[in-house]
C-alpha atoms as a PDB file:
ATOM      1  CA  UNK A   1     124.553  53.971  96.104  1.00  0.00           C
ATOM      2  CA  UNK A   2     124.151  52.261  92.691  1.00  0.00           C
ATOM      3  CA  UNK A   3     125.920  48.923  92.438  1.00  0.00           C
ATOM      4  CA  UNK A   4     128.181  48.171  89.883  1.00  0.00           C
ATOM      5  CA  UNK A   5     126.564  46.696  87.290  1.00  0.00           C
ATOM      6  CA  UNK A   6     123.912  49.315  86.758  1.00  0.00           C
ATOM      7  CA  UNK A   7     125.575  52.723  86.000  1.00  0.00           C
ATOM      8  CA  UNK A   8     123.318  55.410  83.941  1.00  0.00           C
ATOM      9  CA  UNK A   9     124.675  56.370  80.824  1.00  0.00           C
ATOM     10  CA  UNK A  10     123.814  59.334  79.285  1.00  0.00           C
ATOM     11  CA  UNK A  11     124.108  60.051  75.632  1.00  0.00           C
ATOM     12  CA  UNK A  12     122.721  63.093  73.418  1.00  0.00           C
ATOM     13  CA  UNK A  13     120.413  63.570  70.638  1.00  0.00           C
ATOM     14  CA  UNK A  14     121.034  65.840  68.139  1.00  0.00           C
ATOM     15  CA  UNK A  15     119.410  66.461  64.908  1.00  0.00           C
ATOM     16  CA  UNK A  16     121.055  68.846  61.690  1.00  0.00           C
ATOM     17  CA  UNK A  17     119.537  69.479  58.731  1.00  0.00           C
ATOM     18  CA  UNK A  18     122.404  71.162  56.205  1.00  0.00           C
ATOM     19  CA  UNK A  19     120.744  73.720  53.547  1.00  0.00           C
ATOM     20  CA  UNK A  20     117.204  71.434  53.241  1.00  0.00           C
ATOM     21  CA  UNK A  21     114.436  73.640  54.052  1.00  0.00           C
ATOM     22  CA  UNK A  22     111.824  71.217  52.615  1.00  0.00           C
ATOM     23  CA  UNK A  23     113.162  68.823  55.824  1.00  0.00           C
ATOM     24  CA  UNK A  24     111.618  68.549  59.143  1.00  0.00           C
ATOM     25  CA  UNK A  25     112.738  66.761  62.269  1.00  0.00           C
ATOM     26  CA  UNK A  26     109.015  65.786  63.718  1.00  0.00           C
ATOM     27  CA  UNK A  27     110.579  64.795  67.332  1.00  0.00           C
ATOM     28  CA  UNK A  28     113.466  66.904  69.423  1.00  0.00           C
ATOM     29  CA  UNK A  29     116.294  65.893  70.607  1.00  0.00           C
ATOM     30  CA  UNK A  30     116.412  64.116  73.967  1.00  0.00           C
ATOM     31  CA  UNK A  31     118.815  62.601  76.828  1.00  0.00           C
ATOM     32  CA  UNK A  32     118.715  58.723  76.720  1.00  0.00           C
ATOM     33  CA  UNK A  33     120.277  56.096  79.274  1.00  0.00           C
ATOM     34  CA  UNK A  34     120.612  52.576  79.910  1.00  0.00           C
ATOM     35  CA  UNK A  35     122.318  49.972  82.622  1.00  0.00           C
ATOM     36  CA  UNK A  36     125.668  49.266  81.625  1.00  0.00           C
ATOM     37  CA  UNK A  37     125.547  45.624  79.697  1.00  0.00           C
ATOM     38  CA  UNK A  38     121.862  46.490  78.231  1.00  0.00           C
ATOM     39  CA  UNK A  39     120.378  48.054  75.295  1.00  0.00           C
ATOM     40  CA  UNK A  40     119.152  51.214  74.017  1.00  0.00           C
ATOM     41  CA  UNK A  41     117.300  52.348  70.951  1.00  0.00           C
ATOM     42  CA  UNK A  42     117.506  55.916  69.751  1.00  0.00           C
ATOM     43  CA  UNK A  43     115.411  57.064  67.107  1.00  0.00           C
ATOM     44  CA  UNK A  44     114.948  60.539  64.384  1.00  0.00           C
ATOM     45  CA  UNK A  45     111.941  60.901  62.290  1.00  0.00           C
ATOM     46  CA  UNK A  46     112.046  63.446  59.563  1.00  0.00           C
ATOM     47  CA  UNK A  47     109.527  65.034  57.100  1.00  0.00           C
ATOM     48  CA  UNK A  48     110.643  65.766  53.588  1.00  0.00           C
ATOM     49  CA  UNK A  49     107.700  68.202  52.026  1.00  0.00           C
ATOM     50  CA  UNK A  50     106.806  68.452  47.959  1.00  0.00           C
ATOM     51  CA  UNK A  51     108.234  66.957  45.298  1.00  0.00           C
ATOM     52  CA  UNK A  52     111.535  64.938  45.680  1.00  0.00           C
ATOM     53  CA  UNK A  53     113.914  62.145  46.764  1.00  0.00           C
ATOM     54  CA  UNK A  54     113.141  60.409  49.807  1.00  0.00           C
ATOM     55  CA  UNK A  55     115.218  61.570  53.082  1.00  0.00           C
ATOM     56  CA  UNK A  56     118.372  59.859  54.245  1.00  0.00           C
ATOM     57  CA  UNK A  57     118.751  59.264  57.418  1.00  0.00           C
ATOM     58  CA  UNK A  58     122.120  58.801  59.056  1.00  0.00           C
ATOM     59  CA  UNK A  59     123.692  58.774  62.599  1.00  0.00           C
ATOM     60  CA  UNK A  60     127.048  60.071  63.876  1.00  0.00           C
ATOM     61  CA  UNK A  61     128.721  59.776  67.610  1.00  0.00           C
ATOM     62  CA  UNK A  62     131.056  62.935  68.619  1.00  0.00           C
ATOM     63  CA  UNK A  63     131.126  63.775  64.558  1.00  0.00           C
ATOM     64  CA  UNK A  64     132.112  60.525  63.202  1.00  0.00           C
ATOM     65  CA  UNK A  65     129.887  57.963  60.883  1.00  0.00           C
ATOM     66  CA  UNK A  66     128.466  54.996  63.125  1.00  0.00           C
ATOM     67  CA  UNK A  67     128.006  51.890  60.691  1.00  0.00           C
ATOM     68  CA  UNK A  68     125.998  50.075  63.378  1.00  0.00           C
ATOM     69  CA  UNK A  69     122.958  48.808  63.721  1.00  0.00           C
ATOM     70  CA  UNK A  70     120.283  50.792  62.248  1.00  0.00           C
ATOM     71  CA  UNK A  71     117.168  50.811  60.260  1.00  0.00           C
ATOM     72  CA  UNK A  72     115.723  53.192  57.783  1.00  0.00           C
ATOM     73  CA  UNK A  73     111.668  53.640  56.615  1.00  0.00           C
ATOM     74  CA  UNK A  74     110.582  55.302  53.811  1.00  0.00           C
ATOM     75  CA  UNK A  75     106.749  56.246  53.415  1.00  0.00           C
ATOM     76  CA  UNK A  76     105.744  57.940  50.197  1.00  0.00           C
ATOM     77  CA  UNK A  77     103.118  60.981  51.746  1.00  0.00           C
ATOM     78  CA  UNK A  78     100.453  62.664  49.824  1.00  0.00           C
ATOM     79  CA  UNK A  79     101.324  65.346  47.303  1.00  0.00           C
ATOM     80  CA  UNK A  80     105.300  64.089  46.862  1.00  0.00           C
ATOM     81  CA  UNK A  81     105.845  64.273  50.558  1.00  0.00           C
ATOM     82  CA  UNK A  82     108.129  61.631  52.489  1.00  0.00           C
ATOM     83  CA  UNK A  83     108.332  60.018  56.116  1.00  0.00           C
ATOM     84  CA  UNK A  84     111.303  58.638  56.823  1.00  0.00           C
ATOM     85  CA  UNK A  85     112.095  56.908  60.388  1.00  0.00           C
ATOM     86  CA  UNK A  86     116.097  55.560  61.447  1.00  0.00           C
ATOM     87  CA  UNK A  87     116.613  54.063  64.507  1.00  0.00           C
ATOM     88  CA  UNK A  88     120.260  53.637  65.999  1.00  0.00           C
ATOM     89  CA  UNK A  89     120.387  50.221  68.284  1.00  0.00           C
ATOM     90  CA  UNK A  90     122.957  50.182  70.895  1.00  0.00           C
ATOM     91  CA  UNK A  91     123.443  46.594  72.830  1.00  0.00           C
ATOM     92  CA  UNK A  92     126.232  45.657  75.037  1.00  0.00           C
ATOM     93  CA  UNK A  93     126.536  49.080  76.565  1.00  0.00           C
ATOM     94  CA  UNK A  94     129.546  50.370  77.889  1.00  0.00           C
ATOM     95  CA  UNK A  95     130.952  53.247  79.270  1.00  0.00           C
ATOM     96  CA  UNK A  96     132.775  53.781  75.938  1.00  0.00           C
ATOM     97  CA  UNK A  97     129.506  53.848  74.413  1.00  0.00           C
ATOM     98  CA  UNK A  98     128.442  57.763  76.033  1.00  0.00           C
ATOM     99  CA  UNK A  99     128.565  60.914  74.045  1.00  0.00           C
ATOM    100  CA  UNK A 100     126.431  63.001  71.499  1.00  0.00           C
ATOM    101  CA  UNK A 101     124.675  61.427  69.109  1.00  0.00           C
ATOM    102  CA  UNK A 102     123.838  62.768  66.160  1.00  0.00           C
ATOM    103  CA  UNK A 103     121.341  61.715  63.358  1.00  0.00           C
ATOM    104  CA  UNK A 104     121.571  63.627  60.554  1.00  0.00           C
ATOM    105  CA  UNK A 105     118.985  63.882  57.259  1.00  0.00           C
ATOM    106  CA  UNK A 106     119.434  65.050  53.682  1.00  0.00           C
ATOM    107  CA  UNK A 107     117.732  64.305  50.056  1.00  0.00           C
ATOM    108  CA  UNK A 108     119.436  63.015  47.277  1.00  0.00           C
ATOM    109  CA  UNK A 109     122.880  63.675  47.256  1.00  0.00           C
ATOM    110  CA  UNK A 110     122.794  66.922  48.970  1.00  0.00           C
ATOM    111  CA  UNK A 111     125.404  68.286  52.505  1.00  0.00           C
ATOM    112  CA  UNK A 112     124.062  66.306  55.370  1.00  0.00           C
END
């Protein structure tokens, strides 16, 4: 049996793009864990094609905004194109910390 001070956590990736067909998600979704106290990183890349604002990236846990810690790149691609890469840091984990995660993308000041 596991001893108590390293339980697998589980949490869910999930990526949305609302009414942007010019996005992408370039990875899928996965299952992540870590040992209860420890840290996790979860990451979304997304591809905005042609002409436009950069992406916004954005994360969510069971539908509601996380203002945590998390970065945002934005790489200007040939032809108008954008890159943009978040990643969600998680330290400290807890049980309360398990669920679905969501990042979410959108340009300009479009639905996310």
């Amino acid at each position: 049996s596991l001893s108590p001070d390293f339980i697998v956590m589980f949490i869910f990736i999930f990526g949305a793009v609302a009414a942007a067909p010019a996005l992408s998600f370039l990875e899928q979704p996965r299952n992540s864990s870590g040992a209860l106290g420890g840290a996790l990183r979860l990451r979304c890349r997304v591809r905005g094609a042609g002409p436009g604002p950069p992406p916004e990236l954005g994360w969510e846990r069971e539908g509601a905004p996380i203002d945590g810690d998390s970065d945002l790149a934005q790489v200007a691609l040939p032809e108008g194109a954008w890159l943009a890469t978040s990643q969600l840091r998680l330290s400290g984990l807890s049980l309360s910390d398990q669920g679905r995660y969501r990042c979410w993308a959108r340009r300009g000041s479009g639905p996310r």
